[in-house]
N, C-alpha and C. Protein backbone atom coordinates (compact mmCIF):
# COMPACT_ATOMS: atom_id res chain seq x y z
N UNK A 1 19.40 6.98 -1.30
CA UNK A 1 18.23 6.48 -1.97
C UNK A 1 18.60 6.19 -3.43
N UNK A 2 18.22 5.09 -3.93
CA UNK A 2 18.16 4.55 -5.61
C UNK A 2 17.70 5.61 -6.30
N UNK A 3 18.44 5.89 -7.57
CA UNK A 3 17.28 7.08 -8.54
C UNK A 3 16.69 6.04 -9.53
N UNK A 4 16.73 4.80 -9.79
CA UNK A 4 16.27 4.25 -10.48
C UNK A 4 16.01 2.55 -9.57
N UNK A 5 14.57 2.42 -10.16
CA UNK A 5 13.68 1.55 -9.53
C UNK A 5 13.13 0.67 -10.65
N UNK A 6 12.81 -0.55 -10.40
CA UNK A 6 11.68 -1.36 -11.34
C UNK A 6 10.47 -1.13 -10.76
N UNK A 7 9.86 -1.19 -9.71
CA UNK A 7 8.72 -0.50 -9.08
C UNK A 7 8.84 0.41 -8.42
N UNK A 8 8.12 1.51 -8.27
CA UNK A 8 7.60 2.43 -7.15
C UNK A 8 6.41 2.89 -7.04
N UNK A 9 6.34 2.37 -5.75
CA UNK A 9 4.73 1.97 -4.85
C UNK A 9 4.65 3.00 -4.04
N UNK A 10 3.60 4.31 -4.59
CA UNK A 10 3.25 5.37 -3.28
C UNK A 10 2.16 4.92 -2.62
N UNK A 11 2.01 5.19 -1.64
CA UNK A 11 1.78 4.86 -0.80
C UNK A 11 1.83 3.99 0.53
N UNK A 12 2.10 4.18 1.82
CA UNK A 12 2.34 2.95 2.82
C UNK A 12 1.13 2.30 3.80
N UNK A 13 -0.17 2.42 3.45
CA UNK A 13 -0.78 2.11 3.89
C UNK A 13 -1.07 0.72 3.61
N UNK A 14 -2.05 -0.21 4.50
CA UNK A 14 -2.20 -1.71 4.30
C UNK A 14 -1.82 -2.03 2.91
N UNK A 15 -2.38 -1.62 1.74
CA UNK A 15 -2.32 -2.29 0.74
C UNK A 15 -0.66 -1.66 -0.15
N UNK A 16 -0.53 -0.46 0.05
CA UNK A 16 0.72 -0.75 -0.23
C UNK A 16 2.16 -1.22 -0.15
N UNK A 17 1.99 -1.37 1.67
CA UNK A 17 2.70 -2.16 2.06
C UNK A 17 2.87 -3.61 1.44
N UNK A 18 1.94 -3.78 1.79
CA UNK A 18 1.86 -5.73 0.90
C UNK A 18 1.95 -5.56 -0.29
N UNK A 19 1.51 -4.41 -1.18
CA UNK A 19 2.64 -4.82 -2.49
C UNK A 19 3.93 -4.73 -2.56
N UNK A 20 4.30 -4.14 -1.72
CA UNK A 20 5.95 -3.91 -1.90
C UNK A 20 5.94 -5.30 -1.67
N UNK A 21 5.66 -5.51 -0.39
CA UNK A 21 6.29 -6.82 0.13
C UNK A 21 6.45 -8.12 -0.61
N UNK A 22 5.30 -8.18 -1.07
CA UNK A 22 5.42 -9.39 -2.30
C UNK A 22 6.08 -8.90 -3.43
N UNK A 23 5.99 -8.02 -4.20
CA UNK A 23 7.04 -7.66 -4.97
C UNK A 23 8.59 -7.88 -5.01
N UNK A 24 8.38 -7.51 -3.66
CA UNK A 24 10.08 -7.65 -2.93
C UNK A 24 10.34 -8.79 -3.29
N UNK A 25 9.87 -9.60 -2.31
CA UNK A 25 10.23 -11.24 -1.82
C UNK A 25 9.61 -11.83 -3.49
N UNK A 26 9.36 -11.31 -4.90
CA UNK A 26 9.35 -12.06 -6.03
C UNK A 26 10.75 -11.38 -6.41
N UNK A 27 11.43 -10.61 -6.05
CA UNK A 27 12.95 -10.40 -6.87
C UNK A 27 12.61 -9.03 -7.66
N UNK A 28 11.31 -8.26 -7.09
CA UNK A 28 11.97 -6.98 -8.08
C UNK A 28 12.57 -6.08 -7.78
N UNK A 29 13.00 -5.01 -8.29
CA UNK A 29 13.62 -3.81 -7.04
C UNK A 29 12.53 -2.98 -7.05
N UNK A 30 12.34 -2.71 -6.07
CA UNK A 30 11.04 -2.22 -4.78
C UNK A 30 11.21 -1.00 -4.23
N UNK A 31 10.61 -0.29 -4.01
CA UNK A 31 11.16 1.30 -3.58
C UNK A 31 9.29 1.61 -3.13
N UNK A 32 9.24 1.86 -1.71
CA UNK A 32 7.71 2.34 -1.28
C UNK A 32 8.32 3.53 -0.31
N UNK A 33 7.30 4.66 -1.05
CA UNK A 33 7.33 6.08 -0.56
C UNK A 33 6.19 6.45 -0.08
N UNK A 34 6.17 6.96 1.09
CA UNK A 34 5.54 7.35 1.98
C UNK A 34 5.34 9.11 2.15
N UNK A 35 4.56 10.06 2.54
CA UNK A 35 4.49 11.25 2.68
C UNK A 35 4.59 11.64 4.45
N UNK A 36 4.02 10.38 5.03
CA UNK A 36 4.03 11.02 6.42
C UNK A 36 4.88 9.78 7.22
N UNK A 37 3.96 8.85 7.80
CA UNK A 37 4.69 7.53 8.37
C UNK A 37 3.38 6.36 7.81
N UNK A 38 4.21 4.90 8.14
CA UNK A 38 3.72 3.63 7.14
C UNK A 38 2.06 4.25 7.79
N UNK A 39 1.30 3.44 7.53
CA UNK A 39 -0.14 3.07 7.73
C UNK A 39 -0.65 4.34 9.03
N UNK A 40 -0.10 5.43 8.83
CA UNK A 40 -0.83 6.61 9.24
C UNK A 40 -2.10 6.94 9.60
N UNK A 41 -2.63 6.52 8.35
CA UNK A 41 -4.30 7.04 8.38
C UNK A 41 -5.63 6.84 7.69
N UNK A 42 -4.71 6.09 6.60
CA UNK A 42 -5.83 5.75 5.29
C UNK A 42 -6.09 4.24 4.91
N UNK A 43 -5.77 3.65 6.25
CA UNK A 43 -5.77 2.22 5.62
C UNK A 43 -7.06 1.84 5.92
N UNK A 44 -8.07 2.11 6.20
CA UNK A 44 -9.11 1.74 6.76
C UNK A 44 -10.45 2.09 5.22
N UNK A 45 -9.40 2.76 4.76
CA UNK A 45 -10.12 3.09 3.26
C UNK A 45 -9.97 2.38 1.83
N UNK A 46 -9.17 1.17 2.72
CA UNK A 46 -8.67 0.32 1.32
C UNK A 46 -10.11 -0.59 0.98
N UNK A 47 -10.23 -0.72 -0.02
CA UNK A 47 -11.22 -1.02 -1.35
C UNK A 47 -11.97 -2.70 -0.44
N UNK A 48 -10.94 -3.31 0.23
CA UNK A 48 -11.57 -4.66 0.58
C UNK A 48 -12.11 -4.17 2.34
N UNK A 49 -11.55 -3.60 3.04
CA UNK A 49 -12.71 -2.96 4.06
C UNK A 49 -13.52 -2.25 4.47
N UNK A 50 -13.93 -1.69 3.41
CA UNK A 50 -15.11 -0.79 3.37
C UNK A 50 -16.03 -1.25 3.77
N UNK A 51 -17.08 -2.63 3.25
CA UNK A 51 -17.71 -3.06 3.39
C UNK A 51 -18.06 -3.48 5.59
N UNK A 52 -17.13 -3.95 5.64
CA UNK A 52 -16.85 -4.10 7.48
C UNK A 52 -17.51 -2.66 8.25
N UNK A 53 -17.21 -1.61 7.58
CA UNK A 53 -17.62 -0.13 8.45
C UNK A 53 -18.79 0.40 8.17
N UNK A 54 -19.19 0.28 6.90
CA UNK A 54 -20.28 0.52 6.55
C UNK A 54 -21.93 -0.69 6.33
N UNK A 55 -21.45 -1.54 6.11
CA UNK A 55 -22.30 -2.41 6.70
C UNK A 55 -23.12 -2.80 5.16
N UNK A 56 -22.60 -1.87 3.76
CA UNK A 56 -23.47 -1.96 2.91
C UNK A 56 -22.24 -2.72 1.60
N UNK A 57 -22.56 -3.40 1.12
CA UNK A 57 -21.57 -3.25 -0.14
C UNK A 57 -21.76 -2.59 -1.28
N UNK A 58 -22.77 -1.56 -1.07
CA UNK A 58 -23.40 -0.58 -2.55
C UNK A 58 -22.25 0.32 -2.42
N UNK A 59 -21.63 0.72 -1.01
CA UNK A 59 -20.37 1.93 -1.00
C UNK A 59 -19.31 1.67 -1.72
């Protein structure tokens, strides 16, 4: 593993995945750390689908 990074992105859920990814593919050095495995459990809590589960956009 690199000890030195230009980014590091915790988390691997939906949205941090896709920042790495575009990050990546713009040329920076990229490093995404994870605690368990990618999109585990919390992606359903990212900020743009909330609205889909709950039905309200006041949440």
């Amino acid at each position: 593993m690199k000890s030195h990074v230009k980014v590091l992105v915790v988390g691997g859920g939906a949205v941090g995945c896709g920042i790495a990814l575009h990050l990546a593919r713009a040329g920076w050095d990229t490093l995404l750390v994870e605690r368990d495995e990618l999109t585990a459990g919390s992606t359903w809590h990212a900020a743009g689908l909330l609205p889909l589960f709950n039905m309200g956009y006041a949440t």
